[in-house]
N, C-alpha and C. Protein backbone atom coordinates (compact mmCIF):
# COMPACT_ATOMS: atom_id res chain seq x y z
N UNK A 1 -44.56 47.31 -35.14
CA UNK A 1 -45.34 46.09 -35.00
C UNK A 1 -44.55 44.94 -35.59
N UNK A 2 -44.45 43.81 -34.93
CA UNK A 2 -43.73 42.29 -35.40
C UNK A 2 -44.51 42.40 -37.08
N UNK A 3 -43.88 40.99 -37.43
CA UNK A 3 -44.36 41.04 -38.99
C UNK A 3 -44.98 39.56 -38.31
N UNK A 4 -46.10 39.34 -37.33
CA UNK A 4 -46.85 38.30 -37.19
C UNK A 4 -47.76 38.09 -38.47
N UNK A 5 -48.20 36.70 -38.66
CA UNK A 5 -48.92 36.91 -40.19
C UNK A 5 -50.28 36.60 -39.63
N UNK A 6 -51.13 37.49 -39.49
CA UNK A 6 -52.46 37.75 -39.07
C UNK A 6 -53.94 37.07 -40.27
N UNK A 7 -52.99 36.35 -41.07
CA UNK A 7 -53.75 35.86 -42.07
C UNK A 7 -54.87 34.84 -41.88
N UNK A 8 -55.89 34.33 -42.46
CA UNK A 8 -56.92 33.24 -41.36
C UNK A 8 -56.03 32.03 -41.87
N UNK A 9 -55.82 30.82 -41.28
CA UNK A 9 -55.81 29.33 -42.02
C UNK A 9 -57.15 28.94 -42.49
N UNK A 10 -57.14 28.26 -43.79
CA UNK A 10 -58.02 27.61 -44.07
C UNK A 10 -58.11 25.91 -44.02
N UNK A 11 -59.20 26.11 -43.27
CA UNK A 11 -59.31 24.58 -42.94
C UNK A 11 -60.09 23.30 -43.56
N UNK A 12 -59.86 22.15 -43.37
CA UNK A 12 -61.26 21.59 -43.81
C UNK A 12 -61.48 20.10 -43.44
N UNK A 13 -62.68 19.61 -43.06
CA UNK A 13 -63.01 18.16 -42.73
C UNK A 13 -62.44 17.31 -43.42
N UNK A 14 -63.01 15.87 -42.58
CA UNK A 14 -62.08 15.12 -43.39
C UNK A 14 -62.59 14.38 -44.60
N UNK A 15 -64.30 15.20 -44.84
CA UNK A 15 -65.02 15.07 -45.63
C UNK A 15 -64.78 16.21 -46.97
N UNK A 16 -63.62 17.05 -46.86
CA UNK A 16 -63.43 17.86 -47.66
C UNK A 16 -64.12 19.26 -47.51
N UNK A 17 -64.96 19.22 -46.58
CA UNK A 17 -65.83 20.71 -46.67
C UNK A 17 -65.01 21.51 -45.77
N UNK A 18 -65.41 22.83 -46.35
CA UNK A 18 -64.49 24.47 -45.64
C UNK A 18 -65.23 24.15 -44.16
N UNK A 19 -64.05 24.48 -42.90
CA UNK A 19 -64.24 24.40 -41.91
C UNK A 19 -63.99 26.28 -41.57
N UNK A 20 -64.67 26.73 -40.39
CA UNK A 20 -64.00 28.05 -40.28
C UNK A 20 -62.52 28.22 -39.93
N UNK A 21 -62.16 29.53 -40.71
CA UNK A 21 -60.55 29.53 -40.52
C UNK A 21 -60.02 29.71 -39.29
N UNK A 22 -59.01 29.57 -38.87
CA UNK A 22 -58.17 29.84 -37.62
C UNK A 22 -56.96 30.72 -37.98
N UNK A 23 -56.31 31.64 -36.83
CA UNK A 23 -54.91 31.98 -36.85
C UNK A 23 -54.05 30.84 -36.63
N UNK A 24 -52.84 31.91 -37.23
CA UNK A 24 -51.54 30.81 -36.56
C UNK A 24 -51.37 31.00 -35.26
N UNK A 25 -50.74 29.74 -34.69
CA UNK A 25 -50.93 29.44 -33.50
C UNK A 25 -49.86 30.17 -32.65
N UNK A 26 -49.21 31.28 -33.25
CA UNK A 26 -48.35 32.35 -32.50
C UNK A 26 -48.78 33.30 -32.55
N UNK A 27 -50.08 33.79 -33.03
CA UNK A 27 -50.93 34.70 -33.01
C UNK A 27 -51.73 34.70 -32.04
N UNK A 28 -51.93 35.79 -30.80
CA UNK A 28 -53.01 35.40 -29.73
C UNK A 28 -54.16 36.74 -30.04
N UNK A 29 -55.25 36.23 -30.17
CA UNK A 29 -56.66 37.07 -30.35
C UNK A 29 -57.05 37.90 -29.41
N UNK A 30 -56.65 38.41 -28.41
CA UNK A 30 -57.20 39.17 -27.70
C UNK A 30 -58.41 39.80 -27.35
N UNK A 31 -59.14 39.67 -26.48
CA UNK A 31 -60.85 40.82 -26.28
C UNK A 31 -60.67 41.55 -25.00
N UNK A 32 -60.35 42.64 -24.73
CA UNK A 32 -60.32 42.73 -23.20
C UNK A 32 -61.26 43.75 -23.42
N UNK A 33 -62.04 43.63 -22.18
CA UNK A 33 -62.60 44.55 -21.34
C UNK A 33 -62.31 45.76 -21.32
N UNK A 34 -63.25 47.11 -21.14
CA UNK A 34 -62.61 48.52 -20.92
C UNK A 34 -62.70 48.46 -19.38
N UNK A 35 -64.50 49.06 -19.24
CA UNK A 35 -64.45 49.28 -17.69
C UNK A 35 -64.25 48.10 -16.80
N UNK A 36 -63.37 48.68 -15.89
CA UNK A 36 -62.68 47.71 -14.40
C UNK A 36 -61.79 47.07 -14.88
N UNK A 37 -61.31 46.95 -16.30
CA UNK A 37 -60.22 45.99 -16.57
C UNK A 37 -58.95 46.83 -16.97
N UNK A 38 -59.51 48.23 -17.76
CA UNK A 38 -57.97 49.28 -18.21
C UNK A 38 -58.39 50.53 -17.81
N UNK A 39 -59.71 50.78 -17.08
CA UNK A 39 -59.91 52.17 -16.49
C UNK A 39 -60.98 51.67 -15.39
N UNK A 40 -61.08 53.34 -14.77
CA UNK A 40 -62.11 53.08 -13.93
C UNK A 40 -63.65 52.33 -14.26
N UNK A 41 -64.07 51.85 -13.31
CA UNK A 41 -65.63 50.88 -13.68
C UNK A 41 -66.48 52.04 -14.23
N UNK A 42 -67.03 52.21 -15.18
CA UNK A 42 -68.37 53.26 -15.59
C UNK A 42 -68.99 52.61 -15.81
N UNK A 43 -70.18 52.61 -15.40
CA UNK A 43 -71.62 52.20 -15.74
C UNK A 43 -72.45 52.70 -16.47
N UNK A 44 -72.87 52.35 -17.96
CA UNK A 44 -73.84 52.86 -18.80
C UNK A 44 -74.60 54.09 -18.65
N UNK A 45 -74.92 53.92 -17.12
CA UNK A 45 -76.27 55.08 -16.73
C UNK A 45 -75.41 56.53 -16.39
N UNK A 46 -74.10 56.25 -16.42
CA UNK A 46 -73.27 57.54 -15.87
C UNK A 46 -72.36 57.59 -17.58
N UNK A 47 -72.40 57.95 -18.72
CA UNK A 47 -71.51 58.13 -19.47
C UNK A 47 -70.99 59.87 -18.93
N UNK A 48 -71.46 60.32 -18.54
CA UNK A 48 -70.36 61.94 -18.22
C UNK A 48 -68.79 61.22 -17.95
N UNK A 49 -68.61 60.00 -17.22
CA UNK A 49 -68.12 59.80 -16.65
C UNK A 49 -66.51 59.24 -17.28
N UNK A 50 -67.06 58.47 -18.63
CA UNK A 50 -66.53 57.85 -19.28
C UNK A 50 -65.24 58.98 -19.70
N UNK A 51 -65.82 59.83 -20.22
CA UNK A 51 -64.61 60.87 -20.75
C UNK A 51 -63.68 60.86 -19.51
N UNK A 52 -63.56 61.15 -18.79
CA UNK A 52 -62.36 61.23 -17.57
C UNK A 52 -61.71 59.85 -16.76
N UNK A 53 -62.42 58.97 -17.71
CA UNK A 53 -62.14 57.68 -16.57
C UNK A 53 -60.57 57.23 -16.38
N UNK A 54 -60.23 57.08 -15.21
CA UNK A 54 -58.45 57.14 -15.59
C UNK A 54 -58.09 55.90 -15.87
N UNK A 55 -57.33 55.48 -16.26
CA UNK A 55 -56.17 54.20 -17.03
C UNK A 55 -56.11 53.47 -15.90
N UNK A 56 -56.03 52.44 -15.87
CA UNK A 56 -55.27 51.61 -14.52
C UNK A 56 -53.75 51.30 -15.21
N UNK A 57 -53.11 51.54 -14.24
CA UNK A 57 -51.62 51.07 -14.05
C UNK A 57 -51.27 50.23 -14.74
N UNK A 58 -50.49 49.96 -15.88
CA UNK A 58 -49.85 48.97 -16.64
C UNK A 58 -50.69 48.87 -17.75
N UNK A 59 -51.84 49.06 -18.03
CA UNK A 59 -52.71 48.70 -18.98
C UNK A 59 -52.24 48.78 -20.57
N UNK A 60 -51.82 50.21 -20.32
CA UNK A 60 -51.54 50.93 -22.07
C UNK A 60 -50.40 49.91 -22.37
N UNK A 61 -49.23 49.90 -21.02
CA UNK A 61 -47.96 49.25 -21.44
C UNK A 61 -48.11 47.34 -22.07
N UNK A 62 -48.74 47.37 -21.22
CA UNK A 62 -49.28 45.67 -21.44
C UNK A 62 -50.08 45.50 -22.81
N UNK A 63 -51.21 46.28 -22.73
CA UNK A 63 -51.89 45.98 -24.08
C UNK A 63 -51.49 46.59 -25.40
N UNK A 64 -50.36 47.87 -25.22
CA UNK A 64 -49.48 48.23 -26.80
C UNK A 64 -48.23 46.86 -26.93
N UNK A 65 -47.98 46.25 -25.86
CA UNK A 65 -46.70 45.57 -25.95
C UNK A 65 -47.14 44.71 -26.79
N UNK A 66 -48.58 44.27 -26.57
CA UNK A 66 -48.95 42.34 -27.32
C UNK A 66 -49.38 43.17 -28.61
N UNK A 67 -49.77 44.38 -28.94
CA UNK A 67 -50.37 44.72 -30.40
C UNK A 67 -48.74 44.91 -30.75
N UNK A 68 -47.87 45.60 -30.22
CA UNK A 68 -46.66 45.21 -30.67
C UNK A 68 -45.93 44.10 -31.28
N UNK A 69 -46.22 42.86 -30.33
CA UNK A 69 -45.72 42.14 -30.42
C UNK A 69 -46.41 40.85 -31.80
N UNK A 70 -47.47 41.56 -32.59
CA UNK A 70 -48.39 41.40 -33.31
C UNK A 70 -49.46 40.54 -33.11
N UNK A 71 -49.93 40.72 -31.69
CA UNK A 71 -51.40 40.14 -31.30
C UNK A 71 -52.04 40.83 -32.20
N UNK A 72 -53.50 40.06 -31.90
CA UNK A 72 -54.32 41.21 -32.09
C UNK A 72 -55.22 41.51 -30.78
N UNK A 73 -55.62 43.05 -30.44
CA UNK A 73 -56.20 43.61 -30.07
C UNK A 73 -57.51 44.12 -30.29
N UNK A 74 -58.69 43.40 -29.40
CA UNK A 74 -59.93 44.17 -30.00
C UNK A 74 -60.64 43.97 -28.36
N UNK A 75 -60.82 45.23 -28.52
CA UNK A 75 -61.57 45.85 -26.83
C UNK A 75 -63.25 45.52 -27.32
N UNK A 76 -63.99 45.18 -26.03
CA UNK A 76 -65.39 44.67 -25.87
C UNK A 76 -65.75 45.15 -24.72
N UNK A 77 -67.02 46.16 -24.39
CA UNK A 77 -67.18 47.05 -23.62
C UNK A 77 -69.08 46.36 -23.63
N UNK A 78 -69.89 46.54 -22.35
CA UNK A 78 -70.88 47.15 -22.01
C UNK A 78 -71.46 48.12 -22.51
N UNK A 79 -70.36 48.78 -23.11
CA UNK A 79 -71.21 50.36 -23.42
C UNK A 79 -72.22 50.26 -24.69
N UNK A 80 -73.09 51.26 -24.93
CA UNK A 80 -73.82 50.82 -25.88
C UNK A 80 -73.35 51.78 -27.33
N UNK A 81 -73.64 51.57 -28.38
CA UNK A 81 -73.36 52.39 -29.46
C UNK A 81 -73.14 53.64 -29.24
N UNK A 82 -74.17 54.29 -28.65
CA UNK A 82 -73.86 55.74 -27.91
C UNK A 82 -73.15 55.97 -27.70
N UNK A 83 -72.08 55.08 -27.48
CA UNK A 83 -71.09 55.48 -26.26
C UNK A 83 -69.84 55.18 -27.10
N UNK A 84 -69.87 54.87 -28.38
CA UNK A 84 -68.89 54.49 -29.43
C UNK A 84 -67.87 55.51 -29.27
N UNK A 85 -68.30 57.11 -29.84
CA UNK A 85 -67.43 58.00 -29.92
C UNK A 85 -66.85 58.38 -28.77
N UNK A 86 -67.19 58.17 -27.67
CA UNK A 86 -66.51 58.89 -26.51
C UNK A 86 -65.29 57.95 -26.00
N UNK A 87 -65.89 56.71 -26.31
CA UNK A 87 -65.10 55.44 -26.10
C UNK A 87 -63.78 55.23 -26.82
N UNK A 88 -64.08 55.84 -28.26
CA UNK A 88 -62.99 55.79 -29.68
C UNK A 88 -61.91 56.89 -28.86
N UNK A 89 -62.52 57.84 -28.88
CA UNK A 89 -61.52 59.12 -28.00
C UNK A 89 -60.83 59.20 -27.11
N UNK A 90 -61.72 58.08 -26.37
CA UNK A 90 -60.99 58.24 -25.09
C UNK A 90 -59.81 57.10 -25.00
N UNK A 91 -59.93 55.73 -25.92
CA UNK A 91 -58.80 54.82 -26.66
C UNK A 91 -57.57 55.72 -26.84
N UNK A 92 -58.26 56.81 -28.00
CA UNK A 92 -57.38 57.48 -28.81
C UNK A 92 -56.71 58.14 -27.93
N UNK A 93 -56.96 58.97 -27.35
CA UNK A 93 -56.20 60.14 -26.17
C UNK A 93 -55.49 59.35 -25.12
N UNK A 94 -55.44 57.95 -25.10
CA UNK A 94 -54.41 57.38 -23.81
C UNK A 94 -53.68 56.47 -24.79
N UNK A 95 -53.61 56.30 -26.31
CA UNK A 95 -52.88 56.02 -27.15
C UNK A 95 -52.66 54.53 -27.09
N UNK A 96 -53.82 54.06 -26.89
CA UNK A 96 -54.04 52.41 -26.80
C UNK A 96 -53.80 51.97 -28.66
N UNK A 97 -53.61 51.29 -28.88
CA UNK A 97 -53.26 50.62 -30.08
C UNK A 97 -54.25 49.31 -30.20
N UNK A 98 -55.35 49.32 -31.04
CA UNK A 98 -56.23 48.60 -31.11
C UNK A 98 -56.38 48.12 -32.76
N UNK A 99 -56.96 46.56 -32.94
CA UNK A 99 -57.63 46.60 -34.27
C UNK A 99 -59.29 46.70 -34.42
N UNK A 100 -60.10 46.79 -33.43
CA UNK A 100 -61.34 46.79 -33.28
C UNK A 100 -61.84 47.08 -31.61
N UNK A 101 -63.50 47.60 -32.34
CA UNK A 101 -63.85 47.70 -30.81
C UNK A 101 -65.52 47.14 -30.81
N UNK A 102 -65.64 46.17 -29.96
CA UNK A 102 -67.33 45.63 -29.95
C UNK A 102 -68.05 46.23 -28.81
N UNK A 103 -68.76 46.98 -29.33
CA UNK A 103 -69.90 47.18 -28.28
C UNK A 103 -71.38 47.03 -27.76
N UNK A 104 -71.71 46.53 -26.40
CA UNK A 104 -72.78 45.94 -26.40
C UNK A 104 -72.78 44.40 -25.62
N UNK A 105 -72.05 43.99 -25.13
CA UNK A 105 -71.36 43.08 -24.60
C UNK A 105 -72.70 43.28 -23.50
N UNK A 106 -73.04 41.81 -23.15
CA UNK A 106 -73.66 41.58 -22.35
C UNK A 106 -73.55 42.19 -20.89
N UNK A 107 -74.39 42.80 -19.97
CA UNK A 107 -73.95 43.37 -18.66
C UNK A 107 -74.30 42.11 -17.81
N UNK A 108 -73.54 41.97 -16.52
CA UNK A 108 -73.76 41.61 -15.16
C UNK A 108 -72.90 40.56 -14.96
N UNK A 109 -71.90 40.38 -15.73
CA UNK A 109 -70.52 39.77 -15.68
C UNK A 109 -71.52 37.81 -15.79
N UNK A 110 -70.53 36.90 -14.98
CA UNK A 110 -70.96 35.28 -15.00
C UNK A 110 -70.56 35.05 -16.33
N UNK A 111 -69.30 35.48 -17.32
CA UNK A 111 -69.83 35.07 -18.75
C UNK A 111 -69.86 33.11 -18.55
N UNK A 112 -70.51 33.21 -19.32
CA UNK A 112 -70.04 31.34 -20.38
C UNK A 112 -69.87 31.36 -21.54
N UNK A 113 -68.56 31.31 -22.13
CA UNK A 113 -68.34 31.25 -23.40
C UNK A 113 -68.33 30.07 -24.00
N UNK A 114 -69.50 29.83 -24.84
CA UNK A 114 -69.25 28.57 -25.94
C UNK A 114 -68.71 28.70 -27.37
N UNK A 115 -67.60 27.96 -27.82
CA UNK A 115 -67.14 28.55 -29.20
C UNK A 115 -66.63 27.23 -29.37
N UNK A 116 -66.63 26.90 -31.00
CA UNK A 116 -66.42 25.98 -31.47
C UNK A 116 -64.69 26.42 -31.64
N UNK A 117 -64.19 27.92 -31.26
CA UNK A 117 -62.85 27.52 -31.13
C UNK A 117 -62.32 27.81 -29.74
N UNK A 118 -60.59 27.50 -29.50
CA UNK A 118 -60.21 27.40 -28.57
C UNK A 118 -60.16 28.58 -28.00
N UNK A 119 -60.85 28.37 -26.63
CA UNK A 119 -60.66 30.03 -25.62
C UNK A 119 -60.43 30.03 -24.44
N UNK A 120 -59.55 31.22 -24.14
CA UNK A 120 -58.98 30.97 -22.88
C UNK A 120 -59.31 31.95 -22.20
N UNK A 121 -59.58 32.26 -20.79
CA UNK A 121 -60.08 32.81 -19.96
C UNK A 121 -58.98 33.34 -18.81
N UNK A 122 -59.09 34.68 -19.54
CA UNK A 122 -57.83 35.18 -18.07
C UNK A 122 -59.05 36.34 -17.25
N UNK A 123 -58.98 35.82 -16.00
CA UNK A 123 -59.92 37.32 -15.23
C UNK A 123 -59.19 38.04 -14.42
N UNK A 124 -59.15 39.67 -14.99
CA UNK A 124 -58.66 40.61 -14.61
C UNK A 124 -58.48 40.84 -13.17
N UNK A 125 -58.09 41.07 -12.19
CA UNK A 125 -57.62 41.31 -10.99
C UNK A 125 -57.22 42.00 -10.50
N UNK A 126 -56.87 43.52 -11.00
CA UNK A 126 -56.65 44.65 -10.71
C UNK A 126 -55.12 45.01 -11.18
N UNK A 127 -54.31 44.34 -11.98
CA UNK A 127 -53.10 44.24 -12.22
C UNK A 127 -52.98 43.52 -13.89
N UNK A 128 -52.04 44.26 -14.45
CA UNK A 128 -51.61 43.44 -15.78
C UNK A 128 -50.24 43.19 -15.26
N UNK A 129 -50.34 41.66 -14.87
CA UNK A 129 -48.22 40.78 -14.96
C UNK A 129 -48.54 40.14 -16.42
N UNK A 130 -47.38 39.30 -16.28
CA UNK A 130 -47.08 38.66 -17.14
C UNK A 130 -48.49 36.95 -16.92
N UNK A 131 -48.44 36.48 -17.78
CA UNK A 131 -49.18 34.89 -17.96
C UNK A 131 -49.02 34.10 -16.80
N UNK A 132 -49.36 32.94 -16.02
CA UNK A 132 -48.52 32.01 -15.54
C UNK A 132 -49.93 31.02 -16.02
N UNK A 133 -49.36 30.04 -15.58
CA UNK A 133 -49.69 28.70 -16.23
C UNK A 133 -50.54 27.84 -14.80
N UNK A 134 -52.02 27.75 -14.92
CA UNK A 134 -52.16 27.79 -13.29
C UNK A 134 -53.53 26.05 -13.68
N UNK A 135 -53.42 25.29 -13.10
CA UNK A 135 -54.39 24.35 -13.16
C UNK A 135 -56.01 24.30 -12.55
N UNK A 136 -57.17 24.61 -13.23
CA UNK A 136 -58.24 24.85 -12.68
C UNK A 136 -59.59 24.08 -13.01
N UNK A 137 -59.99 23.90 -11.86
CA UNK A 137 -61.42 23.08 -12.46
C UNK A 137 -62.16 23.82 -13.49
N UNK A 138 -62.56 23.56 -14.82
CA UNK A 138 -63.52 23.82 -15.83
C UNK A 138 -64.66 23.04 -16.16
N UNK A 139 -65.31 23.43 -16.56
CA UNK A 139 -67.22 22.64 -16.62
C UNK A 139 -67.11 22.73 -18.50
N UNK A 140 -67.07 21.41 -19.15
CA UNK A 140 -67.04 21.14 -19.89
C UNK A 140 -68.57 20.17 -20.63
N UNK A 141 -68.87 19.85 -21.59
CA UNK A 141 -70.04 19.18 -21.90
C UNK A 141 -69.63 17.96 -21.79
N UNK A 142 -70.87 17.52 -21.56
CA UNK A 142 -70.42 15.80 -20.95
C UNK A 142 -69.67 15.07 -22.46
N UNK A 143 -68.99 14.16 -22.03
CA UNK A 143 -69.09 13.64 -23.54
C UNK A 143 -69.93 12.56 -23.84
């Protein structure tokens, strides 16, 4: 693993009060998706399924390269608590390299993410390439 410094910044107004911390800005936060994004789609109502679900192509290589490269890594799944251990195992047995895993993630996709920090939105497509840099209409609050 890089020696990225994963430490928070501490911030603060210009009134002096603690603002929430941030990474450094060569640090990228990562959340990806399990199902349809690094294995097959499983749906809650089928966990048998989960144990066998296969890898998609590039996934492990792509997502050990950026925990390599000292991202951080933390997978966010649909699945519900239940589904923690089979989920941990089944990470573990295709040798994904993770720092966390959230589960419970809202179902039926449309997200809208509001966050008072900066976030960026890559949607999966059946392939992990590399980044590109692409210009797109976004829906922002009025000012």
């Amino acid at each position: 693993m890089s020696n990225k410094d994963h430490s928070l910044k501490q911030l603060k107004d210009e009134s002096g009060n603690t603002l929430s911390p941030v990474l450094g800005e060569d640090v990228r936060n990562f959340l990806i998706d399990i199902d349809g994004t690094i294995c097959d789609d499983i749906p809650n109502e089928e966990p048998e399924r989960m144990v066998t679900a296969e890898m998609y192509p590039d996934a492990l290589e792509v997502c050990n390269k950026w925990y390599d490269e000292g991202h951080i890594i933390t997978f966010f799944t649909s699945r519900t608590e239940a589904h923690r251990e089979i989920t941990e195992a089944w990470l573990e047995k295709h040798e994904f390299k993770y720092h966390g895993l959230l589960m419970g993630k809202p179902r039926g996709g449309n997200y809208h993410w509001i966050d008072n920090h900066m976030v960026r939105a890559t949607r999966f497509k059946g392939k992990f390439t590399d980044f590109v840099k692409a210009k797109k209409t976004i829906e922002i609050f009025e000012p």
